[in-house]
N, C-alpha and C. Protein backbone atom coordinates (compact mmCIF):
# COMPACT_ATOMS: atom_id res chain seq x y z
N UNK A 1 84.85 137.78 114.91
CA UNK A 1 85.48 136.46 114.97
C UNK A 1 86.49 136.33 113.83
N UNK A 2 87.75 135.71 114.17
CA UNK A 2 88.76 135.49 112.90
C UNK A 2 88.61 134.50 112.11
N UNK A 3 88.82 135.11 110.60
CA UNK A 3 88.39 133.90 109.57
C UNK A 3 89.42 132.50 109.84
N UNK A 4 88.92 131.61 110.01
CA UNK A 4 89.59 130.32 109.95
C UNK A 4 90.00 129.26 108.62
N UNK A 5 91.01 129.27 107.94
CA UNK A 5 91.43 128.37 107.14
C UNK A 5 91.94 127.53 107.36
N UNK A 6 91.20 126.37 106.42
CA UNK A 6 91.99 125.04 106.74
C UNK A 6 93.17 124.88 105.97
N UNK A 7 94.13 124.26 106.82
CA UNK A 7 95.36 123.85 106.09
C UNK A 7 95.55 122.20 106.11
N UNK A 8 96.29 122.27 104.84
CA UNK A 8 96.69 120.77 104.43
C UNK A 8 97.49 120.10 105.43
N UNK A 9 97.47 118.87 105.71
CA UNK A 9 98.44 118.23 106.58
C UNK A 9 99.45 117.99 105.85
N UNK A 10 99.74 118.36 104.75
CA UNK A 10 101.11 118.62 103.83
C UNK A 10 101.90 119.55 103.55
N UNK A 11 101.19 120.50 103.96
CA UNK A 11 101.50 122.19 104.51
C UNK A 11 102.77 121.97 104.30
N UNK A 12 103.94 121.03 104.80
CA UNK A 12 105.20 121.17 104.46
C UNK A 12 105.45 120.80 103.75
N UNK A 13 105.29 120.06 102.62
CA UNK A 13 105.57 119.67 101.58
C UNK A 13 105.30 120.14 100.28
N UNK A 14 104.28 121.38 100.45
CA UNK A 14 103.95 122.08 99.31
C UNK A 14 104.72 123.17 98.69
N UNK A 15 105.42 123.32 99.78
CA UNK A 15 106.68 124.29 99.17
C UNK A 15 105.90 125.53 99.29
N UNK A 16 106.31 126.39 97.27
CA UNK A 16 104.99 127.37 96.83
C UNK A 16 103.99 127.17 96.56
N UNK A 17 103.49 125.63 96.66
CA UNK A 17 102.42 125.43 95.44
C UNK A 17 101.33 125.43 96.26
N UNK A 18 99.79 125.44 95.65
CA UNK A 18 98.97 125.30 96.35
C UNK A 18 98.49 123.89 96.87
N UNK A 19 99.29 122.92 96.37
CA UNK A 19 99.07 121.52 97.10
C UNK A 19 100.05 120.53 96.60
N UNK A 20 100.47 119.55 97.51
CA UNK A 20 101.96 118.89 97.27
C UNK A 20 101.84 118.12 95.68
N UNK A 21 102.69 117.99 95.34
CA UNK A 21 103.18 117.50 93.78
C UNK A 21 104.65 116.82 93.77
N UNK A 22 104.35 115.43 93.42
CA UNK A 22 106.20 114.97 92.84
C UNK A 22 105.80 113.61 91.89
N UNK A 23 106.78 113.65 91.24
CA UNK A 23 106.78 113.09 89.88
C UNK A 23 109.04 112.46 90.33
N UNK A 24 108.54 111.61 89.06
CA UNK A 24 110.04 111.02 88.66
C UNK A 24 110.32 110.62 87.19
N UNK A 25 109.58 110.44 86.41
CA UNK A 25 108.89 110.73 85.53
C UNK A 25 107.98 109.22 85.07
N UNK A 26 108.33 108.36 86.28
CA UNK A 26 107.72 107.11 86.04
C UNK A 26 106.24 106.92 87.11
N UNK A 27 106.71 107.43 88.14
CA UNK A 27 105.72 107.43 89.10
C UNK A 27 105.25 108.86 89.24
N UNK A 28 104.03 109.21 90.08
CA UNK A 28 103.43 110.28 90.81
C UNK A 28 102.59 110.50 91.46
N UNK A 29 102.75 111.71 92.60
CA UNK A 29 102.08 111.38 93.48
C UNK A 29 101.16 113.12 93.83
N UNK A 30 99.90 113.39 94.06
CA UNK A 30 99.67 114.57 93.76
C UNK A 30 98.24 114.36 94.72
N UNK A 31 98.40 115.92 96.15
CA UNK A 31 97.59 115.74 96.91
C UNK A 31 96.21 116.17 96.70
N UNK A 32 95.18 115.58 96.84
CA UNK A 32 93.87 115.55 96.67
C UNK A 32 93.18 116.67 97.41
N UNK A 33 93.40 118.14 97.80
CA UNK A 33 92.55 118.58 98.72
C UNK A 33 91.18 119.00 98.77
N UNK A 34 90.54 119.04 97.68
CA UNK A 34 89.51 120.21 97.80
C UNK A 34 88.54 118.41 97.34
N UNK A 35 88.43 117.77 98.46
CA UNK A 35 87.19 116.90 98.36
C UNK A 35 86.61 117.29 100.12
N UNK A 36 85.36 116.37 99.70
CA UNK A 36 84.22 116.39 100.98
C UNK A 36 84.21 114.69 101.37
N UNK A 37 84.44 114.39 102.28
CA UNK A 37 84.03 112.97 102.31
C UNK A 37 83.09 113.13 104.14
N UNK A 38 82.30 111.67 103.19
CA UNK A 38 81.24 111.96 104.28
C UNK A 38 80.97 110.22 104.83
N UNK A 39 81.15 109.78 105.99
CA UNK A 39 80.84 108.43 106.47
C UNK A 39 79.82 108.37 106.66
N UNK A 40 79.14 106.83 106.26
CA UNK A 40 77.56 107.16 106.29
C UNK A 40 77.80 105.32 107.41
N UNK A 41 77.20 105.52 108.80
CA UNK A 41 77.31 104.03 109.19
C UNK A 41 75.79 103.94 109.73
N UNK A 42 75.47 102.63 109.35
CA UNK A 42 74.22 101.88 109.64
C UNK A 42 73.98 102.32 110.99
N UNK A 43 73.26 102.32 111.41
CA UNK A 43 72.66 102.11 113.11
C UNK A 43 71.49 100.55 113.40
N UNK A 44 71.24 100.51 112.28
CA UNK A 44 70.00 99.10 112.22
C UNK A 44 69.69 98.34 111.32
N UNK A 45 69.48 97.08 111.57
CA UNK A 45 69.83 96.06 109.98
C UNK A 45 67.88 96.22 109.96
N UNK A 46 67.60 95.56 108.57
CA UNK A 46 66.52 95.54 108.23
C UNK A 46 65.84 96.71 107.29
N UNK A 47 64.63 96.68 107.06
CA UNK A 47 63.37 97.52 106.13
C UNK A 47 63.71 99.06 106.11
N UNK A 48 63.97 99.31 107.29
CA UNK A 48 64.13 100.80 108.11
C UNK A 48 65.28 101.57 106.96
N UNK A 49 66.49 100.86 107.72
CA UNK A 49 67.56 101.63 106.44
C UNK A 49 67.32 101.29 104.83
N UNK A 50 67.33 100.07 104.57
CA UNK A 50 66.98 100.03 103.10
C UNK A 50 65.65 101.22 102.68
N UNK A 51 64.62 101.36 103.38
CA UNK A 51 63.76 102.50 102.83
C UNK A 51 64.36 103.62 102.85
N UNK A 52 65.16 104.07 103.74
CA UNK A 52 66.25 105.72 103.69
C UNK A 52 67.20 105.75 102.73
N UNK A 53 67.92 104.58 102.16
CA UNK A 53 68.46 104.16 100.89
C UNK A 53 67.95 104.76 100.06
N UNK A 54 67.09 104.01 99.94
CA UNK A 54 65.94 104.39 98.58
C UNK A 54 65.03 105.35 98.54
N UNK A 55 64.88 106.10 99.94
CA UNK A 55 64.53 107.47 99.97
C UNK A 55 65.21 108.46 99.57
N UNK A 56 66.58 108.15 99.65
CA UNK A 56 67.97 109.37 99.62
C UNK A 56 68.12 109.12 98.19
N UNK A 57 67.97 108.11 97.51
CA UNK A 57 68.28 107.68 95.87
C UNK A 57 69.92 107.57 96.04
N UNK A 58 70.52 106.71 97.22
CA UNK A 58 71.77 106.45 97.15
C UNK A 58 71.83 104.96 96.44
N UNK A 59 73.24 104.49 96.28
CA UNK A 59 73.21 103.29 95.68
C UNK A 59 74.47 102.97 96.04
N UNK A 60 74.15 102.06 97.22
CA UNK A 60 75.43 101.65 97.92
C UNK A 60 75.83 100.03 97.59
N UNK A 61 77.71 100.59 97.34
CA UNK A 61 78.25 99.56 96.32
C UNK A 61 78.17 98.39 97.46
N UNK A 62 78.63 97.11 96.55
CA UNK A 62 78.53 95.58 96.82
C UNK A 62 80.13 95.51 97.96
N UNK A 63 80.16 94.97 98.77
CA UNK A 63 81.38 94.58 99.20
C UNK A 63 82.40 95.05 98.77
N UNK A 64 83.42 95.54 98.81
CA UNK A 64 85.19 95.54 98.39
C UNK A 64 84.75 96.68 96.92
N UNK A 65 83.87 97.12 96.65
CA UNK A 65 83.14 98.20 95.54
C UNK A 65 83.17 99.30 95.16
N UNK A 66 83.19 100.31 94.51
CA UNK A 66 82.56 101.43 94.92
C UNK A 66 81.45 101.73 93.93
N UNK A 67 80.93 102.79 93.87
CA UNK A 67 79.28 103.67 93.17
C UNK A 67 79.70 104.60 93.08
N UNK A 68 79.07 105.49 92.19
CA UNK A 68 78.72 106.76 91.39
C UNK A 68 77.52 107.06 91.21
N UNK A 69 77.39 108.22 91.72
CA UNK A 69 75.99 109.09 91.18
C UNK A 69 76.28 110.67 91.15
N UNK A 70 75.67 111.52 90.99
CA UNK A 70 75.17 113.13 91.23
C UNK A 70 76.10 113.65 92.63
N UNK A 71 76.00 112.58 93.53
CA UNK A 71 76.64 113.11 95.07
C UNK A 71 77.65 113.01 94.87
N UNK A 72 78.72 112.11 93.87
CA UNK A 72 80.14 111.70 94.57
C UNK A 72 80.37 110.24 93.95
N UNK A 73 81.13 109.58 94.69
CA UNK A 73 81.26 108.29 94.91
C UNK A 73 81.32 107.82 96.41
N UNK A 74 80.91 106.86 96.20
CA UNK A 74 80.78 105.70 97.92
C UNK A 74 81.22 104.98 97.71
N UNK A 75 82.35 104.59 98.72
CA UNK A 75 83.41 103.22 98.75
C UNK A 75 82.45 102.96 100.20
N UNK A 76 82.91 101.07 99.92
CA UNK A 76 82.58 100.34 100.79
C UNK A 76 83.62 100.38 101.55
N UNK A 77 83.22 100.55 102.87
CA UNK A 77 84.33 100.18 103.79
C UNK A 77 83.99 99.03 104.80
N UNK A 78 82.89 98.57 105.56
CA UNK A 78 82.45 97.61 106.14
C UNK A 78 81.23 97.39 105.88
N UNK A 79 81.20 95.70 106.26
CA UNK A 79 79.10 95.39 105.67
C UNK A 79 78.41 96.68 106.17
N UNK A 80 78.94 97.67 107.52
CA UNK A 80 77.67 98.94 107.74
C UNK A 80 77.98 100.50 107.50
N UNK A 81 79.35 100.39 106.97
CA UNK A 81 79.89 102.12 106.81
C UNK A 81 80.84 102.26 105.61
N UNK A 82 80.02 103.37 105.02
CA UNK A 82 80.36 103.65 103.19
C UNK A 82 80.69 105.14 103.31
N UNK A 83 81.76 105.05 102.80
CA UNK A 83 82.57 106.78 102.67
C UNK A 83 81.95 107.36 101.06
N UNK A 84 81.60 108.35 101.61
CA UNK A 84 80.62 109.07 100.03
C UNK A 84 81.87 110.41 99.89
N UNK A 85 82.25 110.67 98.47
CA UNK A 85 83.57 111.53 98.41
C UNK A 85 83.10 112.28 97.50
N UNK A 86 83.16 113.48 97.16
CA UNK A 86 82.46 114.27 96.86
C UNK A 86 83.62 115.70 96.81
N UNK A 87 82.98 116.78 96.08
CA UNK A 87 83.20 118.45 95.77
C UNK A 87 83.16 118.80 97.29
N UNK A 88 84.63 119.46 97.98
CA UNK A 88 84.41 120.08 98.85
C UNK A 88 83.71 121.29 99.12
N UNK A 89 82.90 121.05 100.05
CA UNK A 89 82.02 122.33 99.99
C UNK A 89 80.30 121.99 100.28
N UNK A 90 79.76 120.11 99.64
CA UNK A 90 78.80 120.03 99.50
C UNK A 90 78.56 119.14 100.46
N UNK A 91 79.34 119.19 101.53
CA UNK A 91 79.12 117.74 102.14
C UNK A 91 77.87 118.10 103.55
N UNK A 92 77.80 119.15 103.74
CA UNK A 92 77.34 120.06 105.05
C UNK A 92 75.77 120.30 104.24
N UNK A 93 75.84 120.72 103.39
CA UNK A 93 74.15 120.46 102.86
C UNK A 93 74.20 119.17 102.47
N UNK A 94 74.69 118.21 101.95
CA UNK A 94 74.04 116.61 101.81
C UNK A 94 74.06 116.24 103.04
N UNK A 95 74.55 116.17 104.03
CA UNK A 95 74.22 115.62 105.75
C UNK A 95 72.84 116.21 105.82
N UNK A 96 72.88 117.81 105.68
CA UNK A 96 71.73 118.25 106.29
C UNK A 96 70.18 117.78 105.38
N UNK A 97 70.51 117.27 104.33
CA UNK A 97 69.30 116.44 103.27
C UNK A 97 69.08 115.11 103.80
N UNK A 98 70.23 114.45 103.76
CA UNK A 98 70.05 113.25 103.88
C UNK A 98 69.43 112.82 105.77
N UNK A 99 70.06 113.43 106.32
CA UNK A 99 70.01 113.40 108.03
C UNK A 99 68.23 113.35 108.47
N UNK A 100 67.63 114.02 107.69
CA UNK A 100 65.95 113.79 108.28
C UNK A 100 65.53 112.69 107.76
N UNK A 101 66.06 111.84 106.74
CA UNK A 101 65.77 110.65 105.89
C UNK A 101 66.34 109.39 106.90
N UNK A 102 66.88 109.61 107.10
CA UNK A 102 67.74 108.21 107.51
C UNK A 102 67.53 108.53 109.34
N UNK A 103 67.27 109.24 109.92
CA UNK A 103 66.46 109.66 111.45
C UNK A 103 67.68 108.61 112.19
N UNK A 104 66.84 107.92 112.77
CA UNK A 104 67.42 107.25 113.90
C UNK A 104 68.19 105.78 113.43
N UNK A 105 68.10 105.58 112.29
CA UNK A 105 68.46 104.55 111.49
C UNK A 105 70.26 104.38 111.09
N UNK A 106 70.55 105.62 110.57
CA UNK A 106 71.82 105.50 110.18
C UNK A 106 72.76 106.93 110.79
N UNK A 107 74.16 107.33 110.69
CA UNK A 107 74.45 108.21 111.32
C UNK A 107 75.49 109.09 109.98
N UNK A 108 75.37 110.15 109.21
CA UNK A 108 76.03 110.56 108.88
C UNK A 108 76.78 111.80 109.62
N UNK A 109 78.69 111.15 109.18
CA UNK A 109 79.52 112.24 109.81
C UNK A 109 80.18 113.03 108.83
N UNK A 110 80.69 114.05 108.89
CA UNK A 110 81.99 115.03 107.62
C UNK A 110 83.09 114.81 108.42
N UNK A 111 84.04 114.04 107.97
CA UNK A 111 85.21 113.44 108.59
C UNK A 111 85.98 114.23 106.94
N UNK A 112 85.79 114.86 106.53
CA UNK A 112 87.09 115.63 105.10
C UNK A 112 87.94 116.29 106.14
N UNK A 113 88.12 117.03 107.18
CA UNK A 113 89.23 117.22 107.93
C UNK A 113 90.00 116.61 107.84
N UNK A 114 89.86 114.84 108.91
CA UNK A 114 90.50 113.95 109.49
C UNK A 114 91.14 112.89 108.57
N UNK A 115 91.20 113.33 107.11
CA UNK A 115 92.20 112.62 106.00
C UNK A 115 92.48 113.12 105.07
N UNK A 116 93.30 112.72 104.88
CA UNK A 116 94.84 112.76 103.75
C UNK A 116 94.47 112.49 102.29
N UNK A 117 93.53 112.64 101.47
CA UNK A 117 94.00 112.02 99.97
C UNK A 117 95.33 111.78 99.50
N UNK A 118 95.43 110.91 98.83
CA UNK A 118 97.11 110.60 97.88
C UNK A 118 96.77 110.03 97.03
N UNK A 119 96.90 110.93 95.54
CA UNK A 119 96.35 109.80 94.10
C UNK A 119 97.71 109.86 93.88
N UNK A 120 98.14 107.90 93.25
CA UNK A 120 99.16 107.86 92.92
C UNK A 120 99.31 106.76 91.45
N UNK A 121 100.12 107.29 90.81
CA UNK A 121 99.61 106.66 89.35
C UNK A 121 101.25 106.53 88.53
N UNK A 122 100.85 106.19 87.65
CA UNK A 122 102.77 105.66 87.11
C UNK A 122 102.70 104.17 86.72
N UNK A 123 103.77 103.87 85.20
CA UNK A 123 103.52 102.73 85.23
C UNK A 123 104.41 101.56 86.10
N UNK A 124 104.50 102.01 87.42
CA UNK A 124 105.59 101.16 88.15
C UNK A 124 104.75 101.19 89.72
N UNK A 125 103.04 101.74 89.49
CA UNK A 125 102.50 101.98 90.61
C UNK A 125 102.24 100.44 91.47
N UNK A 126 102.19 99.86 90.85
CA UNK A 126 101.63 98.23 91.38
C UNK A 126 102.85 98.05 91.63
N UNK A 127 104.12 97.96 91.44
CA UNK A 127 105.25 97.83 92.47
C UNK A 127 105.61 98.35 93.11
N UNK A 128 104.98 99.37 93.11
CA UNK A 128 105.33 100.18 94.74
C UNK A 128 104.47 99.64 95.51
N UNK A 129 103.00 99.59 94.96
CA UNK A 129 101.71 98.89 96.02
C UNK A 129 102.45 97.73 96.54
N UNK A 130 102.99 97.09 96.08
CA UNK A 130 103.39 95.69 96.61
C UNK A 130 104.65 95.61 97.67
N UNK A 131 105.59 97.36 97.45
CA UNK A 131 106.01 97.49 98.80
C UNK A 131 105.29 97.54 100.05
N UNK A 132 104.66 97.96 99.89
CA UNK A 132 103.93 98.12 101.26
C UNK A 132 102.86 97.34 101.92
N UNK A 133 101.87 96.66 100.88
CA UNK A 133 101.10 95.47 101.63
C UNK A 133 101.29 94.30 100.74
N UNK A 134 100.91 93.27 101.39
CA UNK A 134 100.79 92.04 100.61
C UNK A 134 99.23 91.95 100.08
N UNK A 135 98.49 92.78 99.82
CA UNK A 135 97.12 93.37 98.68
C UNK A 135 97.77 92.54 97.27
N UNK A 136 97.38 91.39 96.39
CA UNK A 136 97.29 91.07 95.33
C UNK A 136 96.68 92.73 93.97
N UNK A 137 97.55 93.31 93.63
CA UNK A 137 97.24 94.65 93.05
C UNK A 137 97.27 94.09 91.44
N UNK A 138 97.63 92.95 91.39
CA UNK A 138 97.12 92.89 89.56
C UNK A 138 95.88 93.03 89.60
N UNK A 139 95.61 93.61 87.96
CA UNK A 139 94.01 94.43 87.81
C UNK A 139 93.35 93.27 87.92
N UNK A 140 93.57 91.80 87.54
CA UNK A 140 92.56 90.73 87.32
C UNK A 140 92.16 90.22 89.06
N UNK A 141 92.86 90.63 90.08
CA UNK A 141 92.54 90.41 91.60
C UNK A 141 92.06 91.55 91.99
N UNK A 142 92.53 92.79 91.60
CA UNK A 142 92.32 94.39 92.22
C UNK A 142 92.00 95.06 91.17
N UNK A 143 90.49 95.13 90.90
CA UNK A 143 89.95 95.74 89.32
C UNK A 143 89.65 97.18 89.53
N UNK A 144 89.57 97.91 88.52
CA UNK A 144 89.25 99.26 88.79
C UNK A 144 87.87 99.02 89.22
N UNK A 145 87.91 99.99 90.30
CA UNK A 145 86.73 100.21 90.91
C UNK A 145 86.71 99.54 92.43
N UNK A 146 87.53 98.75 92.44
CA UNK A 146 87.96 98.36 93.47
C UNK A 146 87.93 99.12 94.89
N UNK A 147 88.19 98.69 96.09
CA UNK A 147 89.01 99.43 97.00
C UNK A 147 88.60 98.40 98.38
N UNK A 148 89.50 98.66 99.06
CA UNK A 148 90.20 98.05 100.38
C UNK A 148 90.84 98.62 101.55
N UNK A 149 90.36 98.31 103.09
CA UNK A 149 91.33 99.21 104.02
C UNK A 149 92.17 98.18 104.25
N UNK A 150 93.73 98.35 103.83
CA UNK A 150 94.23 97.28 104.51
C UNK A 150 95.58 98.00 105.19
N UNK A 151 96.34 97.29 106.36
CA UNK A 151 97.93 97.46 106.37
C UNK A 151 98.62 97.98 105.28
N UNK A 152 98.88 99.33 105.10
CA UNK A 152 100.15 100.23 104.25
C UNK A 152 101.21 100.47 104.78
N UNK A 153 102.36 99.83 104.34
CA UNK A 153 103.15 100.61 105.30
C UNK A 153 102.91 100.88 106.85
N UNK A 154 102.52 99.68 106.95
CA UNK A 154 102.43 99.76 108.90
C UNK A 154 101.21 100.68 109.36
N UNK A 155 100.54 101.24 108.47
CA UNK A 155 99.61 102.10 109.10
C UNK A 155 97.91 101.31 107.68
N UNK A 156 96.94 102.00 108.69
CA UNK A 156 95.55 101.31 107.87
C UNK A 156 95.62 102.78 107.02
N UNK A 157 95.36 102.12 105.91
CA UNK A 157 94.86 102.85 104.14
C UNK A 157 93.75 102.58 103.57
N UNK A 158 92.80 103.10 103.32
CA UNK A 158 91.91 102.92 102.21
C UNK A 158 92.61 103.37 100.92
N UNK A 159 92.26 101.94 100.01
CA UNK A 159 92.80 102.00 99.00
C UNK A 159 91.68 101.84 97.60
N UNK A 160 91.83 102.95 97.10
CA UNK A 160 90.74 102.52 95.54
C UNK A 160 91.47 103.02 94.01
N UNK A 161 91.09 101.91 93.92
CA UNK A 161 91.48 101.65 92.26
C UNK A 161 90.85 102.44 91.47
N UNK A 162 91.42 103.89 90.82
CA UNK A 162 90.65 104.47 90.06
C UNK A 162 90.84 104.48 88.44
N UNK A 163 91.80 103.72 88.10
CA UNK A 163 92.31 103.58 87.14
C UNK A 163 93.32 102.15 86.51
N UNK A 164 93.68 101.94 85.50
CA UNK A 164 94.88 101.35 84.89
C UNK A 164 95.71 101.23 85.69
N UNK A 165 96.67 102.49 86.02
CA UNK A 165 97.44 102.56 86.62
C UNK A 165 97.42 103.83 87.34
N UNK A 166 96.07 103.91 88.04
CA UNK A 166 95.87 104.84 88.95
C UNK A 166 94.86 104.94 90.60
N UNK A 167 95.49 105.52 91.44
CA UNK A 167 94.66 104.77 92.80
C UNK A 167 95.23 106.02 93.65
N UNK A 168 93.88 106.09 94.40
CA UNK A 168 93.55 106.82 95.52
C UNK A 168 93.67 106.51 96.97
N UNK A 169 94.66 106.96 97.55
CA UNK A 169 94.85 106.37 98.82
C UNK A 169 94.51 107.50 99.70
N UNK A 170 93.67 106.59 100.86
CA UNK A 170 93.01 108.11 102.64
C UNK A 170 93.37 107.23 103.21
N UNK A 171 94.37 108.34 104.12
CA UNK A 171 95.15 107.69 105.32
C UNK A 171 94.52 108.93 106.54
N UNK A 172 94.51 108.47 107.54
CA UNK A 172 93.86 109.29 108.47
C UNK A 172 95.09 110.81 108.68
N UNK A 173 94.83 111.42 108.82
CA UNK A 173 95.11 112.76 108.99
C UNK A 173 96.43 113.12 109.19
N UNK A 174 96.92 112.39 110.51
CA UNK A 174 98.45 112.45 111.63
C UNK A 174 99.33 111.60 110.50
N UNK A 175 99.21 110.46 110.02
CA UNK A 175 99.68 109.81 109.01
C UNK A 175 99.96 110.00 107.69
N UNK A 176 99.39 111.25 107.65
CA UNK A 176 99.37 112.15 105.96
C UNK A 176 101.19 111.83 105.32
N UNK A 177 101.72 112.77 106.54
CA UNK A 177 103.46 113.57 106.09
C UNK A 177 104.31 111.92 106.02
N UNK A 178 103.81 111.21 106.39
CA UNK A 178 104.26 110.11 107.33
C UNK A 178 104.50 109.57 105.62
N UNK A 179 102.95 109.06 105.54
CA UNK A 179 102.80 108.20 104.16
C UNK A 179 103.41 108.65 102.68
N UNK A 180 103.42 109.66 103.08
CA UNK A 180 103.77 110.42 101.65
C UNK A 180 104.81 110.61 101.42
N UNK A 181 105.85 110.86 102.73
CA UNK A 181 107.55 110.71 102.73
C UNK A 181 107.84 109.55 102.09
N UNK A 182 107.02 108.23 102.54
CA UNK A 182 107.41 106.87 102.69
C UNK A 182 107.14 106.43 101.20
N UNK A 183 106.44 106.74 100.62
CA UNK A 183 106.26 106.74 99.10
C UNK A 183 107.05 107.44 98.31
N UNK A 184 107.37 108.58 99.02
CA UNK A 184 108.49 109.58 97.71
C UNK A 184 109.69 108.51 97.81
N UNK A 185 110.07 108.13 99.00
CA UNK A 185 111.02 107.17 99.18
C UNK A 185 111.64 106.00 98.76
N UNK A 186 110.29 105.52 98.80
CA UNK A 186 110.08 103.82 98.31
C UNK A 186 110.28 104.03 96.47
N UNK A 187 109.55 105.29 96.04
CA UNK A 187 109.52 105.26 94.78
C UNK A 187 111.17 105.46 93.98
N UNK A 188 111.71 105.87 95.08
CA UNK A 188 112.82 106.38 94.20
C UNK A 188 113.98 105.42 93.89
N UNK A 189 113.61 103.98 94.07
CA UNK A 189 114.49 102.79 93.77
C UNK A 189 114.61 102.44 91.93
N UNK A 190 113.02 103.37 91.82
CA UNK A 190 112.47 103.06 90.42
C UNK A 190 112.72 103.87 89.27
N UNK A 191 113.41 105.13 89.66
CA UNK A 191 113.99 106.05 88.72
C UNK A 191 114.30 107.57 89.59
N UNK A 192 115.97 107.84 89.05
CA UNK A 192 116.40 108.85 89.90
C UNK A 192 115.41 110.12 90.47
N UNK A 193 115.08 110.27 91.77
CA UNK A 193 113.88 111.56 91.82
C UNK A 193 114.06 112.82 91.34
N UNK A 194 112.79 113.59 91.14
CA UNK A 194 113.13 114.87 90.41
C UNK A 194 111.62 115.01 91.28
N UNK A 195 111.69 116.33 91.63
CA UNK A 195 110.85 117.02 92.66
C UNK A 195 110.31 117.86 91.81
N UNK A 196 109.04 118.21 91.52
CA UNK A 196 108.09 119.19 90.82
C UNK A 196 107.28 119.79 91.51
N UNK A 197 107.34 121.08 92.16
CA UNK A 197 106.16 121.75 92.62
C UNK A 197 105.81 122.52 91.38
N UNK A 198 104.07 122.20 91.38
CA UNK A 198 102.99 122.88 90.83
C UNK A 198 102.22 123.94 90.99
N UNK A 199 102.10 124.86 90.66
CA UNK A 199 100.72 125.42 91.24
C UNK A 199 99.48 125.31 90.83
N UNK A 200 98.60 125.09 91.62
CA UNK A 200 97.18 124.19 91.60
C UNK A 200 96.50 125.84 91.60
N UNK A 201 95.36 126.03 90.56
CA UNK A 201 94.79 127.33 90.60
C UNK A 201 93.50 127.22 91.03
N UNK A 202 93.46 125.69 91.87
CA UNK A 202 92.10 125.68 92.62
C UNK A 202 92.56 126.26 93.86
């Protein structure tokens, strides 16, 4: 059987490098590949899931939130489905741990194929955020730690605040080349562009 590698949905944009990179020297934008993300959605309210919770030793954040532990981090995405993001590679043994715990109760999927990371950081990042949705992005409305799926640029984004002036955006997969044009774009009102490919020695 032939070995199968996955490729980035940025594949064109990486040039030589091993994963896309651009800078201006105010903004930047630099693709996330080597994570695991894993959707974890309820199947049943009540005793049932909260005991697989607390069987798994997860600690799933409050509304609009995210958590940290040993696995990763878990963003909230609705009152019943939390994206756990994680070291690519570990997501296929934590399903297969967690999956006899949580039985008929909850459903974990490995959806790291079917999206795009984009960390984007700069001190002119909150005016670019504000091109694209009407999301209130000052830190005192949008705190680190934050995150939100909302309208980006015409398409749905999960958005998390990982920093000052730094944030993680998953856009579903087909939308990768899309979003990331539309940002090199938008950014460049803010200082003449200058294109940097890197090489990533992961």
């Amino acid at each position: 059987m032939a070995n199968l590698h996955a490729q980035s949905a940025l594949f064109d944009r990486q040039q030589k490098a091993m994963t896309a990179h651009w800078t201006n020297g105010v903004l930047t934008l630099e693709e996330m590949p080597c994570l695991g993300l894993v959707k974890l959605q309820r199947a049943v309210k009540g005793a049932a899931f909260h005991s697989a919770v607390t069987a798994a030793k997860l600690v799933l954040p409050s509304p609009g939130w995210t958590s940290g532990n040993d696995h990763g981090r878990c963003l909230w995405l609705t009152p019943h489905e939390w994206l756990w993001v994680m070291p690519a590679g570990r997501e296929g043994e934590w399903i297969d741990r967690l999956t006899p715990l949580f039985n008929d109760v909850a459903l974990l999927t490995d959806i790291s194929d079917s999206r795009v990371v984009i960390a984007l950081s700069g001190k002119h990042v909150q005016d670019l955020l504000a091109k694209a949705s009407a999301v209130d992005w000052h830190v005192d409305r949008f705190a680190i730690g934050q995150c939100a799926v909302t309208r980006f640029a015409q398409v749905a984004v999960l958005v998390h605040r990982i920093s000052e002036q730094g944030y993680e955006l998953l856009v579903d997969r087909a939308y990768g080349v899309y979003l990331w044009d539309w940002l090199v774009d938008a950014a460049g009102e803010f200082k003449e562009s200058t294109i940097i490919y890197a090489l990533n020695s992961q």
